[in-house]
N, C-alpha and C. Protein backbone atom coordinates (compact mmCIF):
# COMPACT_ATOMS: atom_id res chain seq x y z
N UNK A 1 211.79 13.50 213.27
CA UNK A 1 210.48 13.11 212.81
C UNK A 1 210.15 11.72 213.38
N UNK A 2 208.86 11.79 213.92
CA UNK A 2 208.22 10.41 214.59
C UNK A 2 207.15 9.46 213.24
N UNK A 3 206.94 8.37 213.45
CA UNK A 3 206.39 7.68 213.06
C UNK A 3 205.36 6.58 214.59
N UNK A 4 203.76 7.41 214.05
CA UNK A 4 202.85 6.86 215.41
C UNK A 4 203.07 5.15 214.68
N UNK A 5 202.92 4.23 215.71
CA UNK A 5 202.23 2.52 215.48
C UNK A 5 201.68 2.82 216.99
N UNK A 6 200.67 0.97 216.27
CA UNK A 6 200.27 0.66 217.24
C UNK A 6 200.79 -0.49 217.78
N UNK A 7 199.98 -0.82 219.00
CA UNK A 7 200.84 -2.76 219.49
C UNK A 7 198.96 -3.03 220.01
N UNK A 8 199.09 -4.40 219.95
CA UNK A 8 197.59 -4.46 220.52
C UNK A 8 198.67 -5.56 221.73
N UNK A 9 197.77 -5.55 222.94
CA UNK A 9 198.73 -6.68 224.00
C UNK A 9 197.13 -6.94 225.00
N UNK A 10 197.34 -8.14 225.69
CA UNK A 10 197.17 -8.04 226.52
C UNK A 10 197.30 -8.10 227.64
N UNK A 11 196.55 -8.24 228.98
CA UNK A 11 196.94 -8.05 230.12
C UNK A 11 198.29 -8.07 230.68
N UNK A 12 198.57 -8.57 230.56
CA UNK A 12 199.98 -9.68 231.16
C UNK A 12 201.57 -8.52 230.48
N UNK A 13 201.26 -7.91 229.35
CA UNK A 13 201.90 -7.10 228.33
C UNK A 13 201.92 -6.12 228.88
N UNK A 14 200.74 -5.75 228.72
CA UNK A 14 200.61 -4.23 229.62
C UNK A 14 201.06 -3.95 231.03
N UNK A 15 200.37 -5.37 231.69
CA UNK A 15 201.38 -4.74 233.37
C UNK A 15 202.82 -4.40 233.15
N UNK A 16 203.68 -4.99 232.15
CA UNK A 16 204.79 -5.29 231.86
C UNK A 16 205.22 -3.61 231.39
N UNK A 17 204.30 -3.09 230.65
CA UNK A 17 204.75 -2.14 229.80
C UNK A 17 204.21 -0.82 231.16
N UNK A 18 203.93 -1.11 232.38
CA UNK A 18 202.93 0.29 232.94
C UNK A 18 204.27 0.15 234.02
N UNK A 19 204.78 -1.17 234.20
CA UNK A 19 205.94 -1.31 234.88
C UNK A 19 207.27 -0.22 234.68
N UNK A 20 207.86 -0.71 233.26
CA UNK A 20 208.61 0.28 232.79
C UNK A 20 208.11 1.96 232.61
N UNK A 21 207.15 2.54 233.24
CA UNK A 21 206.91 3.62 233.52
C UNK A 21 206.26 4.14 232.07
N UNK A 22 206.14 3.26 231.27
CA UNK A 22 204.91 3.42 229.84
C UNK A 22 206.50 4.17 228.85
N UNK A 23 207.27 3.29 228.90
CA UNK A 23 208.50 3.37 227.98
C UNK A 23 209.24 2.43 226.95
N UNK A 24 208.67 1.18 227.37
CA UNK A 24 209.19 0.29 226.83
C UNK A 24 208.49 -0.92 226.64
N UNK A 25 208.77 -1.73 225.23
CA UNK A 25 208.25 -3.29 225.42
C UNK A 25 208.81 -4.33 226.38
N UNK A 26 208.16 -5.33 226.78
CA UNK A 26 209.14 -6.20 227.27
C UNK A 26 209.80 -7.23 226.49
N UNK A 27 210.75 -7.87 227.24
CA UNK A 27 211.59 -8.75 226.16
C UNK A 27 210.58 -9.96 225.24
N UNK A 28 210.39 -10.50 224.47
CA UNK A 28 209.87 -11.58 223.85
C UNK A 28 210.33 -13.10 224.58
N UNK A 29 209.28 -13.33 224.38
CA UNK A 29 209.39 -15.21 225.08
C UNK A 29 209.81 -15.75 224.15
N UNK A 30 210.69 -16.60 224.60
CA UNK A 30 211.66 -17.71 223.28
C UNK A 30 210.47 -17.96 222.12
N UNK A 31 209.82 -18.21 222.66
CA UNK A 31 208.76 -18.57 221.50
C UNK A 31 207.87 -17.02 220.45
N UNK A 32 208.44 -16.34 220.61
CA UNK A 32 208.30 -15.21 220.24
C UNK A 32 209.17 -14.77 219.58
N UNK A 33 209.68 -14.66 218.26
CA UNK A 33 211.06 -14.60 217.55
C UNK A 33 210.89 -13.25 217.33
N UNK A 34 209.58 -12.49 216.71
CA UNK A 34 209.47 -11.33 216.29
C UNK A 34 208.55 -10.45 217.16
N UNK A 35 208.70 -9.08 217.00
CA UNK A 35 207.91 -8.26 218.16
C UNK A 35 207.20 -7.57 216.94
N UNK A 36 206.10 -7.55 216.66
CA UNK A 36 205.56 -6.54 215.21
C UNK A 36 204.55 -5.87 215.36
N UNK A 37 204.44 -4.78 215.72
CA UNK A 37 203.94 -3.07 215.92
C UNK A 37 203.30 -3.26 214.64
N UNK A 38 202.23 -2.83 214.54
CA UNK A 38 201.46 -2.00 213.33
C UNK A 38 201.09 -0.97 213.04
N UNK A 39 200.84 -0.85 211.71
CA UNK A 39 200.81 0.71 211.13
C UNK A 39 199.55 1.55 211.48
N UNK A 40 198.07 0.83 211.79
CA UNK A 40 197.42 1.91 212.32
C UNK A 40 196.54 1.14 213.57
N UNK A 41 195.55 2.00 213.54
CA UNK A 41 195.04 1.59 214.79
C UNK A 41 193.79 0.65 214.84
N UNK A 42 192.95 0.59 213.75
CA UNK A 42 191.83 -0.10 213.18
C UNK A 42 192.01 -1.66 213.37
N UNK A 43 193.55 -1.69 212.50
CA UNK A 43 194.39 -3.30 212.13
C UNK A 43 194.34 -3.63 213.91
N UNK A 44 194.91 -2.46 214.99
CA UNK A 44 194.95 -3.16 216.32
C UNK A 44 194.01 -3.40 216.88
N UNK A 45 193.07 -2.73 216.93
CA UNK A 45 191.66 -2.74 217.61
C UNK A 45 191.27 -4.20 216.87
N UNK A 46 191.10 -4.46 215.48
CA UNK A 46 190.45 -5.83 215.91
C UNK A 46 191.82 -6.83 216.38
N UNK A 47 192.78 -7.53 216.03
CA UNK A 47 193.90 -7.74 217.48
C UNK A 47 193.30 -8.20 218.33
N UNK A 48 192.85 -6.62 219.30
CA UNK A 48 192.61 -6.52 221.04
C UNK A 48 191.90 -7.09 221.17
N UNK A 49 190.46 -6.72 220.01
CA UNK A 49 189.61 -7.13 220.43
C UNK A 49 189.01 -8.27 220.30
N UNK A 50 189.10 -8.90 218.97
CA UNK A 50 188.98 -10.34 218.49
C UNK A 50 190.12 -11.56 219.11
N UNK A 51 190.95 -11.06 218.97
CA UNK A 51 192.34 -11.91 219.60
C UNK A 51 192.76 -11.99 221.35
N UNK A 52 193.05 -11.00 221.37
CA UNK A 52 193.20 -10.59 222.82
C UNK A 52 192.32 -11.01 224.08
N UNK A 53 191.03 -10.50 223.67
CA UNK A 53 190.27 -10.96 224.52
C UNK A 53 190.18 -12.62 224.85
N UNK A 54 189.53 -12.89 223.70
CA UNK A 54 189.64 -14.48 224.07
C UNK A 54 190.79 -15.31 224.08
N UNK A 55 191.85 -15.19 223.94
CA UNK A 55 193.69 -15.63 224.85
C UNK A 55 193.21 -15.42 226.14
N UNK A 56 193.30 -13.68 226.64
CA UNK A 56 193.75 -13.58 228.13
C UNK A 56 192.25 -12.51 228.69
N UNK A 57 191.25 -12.95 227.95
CA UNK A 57 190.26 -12.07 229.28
C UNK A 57 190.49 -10.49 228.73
N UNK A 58 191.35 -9.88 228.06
CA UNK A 58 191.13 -8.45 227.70
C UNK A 58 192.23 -8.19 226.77
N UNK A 59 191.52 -7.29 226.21
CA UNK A 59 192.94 -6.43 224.79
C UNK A 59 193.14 -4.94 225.14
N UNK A 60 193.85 -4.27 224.66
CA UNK A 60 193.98 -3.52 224.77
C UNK A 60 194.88 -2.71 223.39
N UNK A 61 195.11 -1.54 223.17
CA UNK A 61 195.38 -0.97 222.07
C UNK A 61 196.56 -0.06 222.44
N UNK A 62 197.60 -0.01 222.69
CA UNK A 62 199.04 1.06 222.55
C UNK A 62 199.31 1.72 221.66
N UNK A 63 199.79 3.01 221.89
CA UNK A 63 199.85 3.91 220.82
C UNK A 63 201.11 4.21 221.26
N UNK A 64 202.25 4.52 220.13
CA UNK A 64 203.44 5.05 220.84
C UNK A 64 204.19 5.83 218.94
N UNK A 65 205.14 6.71 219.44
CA UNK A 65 205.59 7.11 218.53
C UNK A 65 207.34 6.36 218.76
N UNK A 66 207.89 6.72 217.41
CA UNK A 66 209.07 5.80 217.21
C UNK A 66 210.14 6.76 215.96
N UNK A 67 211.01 7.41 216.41
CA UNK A 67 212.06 7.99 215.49
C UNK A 67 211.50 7.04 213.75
N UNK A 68 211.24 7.88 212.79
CA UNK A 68 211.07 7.26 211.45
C UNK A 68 212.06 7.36 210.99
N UNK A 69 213.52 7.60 211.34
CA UNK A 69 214.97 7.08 210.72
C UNK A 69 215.01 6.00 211.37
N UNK A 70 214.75 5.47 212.40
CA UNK A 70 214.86 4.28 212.82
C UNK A 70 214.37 3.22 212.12
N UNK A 71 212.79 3.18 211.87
CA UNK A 71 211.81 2.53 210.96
C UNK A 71 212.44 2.27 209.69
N UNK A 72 212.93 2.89 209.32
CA UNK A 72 213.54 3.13 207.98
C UNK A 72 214.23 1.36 207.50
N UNK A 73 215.13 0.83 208.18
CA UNK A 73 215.39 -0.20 208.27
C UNK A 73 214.22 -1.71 208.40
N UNK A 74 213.34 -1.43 208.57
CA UNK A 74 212.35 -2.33 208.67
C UNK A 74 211.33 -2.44 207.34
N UNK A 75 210.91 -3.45 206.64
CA UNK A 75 209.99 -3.69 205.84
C UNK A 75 208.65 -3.25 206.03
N UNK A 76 207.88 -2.90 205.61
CA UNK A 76 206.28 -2.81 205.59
C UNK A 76 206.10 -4.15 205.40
N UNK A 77 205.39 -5.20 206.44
CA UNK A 77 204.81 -6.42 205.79
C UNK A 77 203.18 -6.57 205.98
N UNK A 78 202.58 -6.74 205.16
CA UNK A 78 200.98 -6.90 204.74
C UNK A 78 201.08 -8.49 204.98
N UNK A 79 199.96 -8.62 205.96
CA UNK A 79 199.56 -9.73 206.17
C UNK A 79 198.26 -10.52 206.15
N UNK A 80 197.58 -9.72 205.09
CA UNK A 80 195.76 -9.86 205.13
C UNK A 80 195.34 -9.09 204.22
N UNK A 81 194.73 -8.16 204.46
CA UNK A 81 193.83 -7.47 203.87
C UNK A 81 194.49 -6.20 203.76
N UNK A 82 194.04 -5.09 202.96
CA UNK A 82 194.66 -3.73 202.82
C UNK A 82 195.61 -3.12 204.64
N UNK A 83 194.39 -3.39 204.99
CA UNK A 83 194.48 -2.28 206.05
C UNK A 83 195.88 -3.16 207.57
N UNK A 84 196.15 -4.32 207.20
CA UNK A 84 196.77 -5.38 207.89
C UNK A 84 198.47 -5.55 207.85
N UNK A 85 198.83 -4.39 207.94
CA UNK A 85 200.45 -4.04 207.67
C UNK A 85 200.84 -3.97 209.06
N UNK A 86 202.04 -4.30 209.34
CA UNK A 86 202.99 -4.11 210.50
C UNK A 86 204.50 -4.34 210.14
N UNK A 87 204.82 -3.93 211.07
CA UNK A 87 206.77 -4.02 210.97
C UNK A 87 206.92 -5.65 211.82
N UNK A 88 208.04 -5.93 210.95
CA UNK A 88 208.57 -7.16 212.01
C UNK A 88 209.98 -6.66 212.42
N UNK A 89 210.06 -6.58 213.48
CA UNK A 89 211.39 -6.29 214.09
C UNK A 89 211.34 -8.08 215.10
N UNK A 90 212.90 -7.85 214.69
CA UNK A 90 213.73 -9.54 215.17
C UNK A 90 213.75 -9.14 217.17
N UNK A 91 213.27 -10.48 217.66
CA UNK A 91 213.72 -10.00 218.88
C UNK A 91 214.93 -9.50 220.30
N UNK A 92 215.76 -9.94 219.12
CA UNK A 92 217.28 -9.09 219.20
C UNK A 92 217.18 -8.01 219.45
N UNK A 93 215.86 -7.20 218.60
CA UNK A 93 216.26 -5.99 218.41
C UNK A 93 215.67 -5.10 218.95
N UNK A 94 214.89 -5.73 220.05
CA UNK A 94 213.74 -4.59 220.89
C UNK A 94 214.24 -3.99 221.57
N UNK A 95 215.82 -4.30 221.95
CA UNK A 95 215.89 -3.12 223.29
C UNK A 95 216.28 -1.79 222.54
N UNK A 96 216.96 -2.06 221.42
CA UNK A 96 217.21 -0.75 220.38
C UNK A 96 215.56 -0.24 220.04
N UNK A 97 214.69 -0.83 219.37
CA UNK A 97 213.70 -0.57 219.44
C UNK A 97 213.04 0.22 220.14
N UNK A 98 212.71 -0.08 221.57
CA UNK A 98 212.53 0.73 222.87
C UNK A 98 213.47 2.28 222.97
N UNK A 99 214.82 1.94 222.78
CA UNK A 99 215.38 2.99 222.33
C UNK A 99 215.20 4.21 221.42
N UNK A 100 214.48 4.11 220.55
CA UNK A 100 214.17 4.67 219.64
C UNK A 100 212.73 5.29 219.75
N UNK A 101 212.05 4.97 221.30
CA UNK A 101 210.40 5.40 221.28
C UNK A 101 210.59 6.81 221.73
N UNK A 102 210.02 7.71 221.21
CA UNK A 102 209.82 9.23 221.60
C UNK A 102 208.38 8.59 222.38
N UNK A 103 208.49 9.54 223.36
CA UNK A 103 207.79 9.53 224.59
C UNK A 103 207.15 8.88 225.08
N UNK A 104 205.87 8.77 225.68
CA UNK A 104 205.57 7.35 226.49
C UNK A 104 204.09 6.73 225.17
N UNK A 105 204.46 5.42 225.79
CA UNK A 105 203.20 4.57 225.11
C UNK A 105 201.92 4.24 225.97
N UNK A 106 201.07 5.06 225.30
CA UNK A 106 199.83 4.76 225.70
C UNK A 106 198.51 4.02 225.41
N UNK A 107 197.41 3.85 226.16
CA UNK A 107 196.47 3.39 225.94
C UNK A 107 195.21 3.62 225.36
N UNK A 108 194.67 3.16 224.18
CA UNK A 108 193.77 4.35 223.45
C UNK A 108 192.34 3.10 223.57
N UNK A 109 192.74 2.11 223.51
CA UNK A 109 191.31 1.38 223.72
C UNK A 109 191.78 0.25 224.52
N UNK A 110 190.64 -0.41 225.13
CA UNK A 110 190.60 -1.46 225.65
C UNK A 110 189.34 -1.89 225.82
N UNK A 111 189.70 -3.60 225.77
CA UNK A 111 188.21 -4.47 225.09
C UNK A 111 188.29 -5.44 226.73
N UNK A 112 186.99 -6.24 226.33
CA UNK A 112 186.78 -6.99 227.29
C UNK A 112 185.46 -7.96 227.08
N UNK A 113 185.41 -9.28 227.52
CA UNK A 113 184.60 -10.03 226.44
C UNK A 113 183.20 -9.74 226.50
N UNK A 114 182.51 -8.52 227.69
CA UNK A 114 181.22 -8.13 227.13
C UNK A 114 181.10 -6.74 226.01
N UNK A 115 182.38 -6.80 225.32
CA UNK A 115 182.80 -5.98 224.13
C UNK A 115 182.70 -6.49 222.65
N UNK A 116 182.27 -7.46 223.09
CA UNK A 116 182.09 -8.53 221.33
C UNK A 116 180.85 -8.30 220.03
């Protein structure tokens, strides 16, 4: 059994992730302790689109599925409002993470700042 999340990233993320053949995250920058996927797609879309864009010029929205015995080990953390839940996984732990993705991660939206 899978469990869908999302990741919102941008540019710079995604070349990273189209690199690995749409299989995997890339590692986290020291300054990046946690890698945290969210539970639907609404919470990512604004992300991409509010966040993303204005950082790096565009957002974008990943969809990927993930073994839910795996998940199992991770907290639900709410960080806002109802709809504002994601997993925090430690960045130790992404390459297991990656491990654990049933099939490839894809792209379901993408923003850009005449998208506002």
């Amino acid at each position: 059994m899978t469990t869908t999340l999302y990741r919102p990233v941008g540019p710079k993320e995604l070349a990273l992730i189209e690199q690995s053949g749409w299989t995997k995250f890339p590692p986290r920058l020291p300054e990046q302790p946690i890698f945290y996927p969210v539970m639907n797609e609404e919470y990512a879309v604004q992300i991409a689109r509010d966040w993303n864009v204005s950082a790096s010029g565009s957002g974008f929205v990943t969809k990927f599925a993930v073994l839910t015995e795996y998940l199992s080990k991770f907290d639900v953390q709410n960080v806002g409002a109802q709809i504002h839940n994601e997993l925090w996984v430690p960045a130790e732990e992404l390459e297991e993470f990656n491990r654990n993705i049933v099939g490839q991660i894809e792209v379901t939206k993408s923003f850009y700042p005449t998208d506002k």
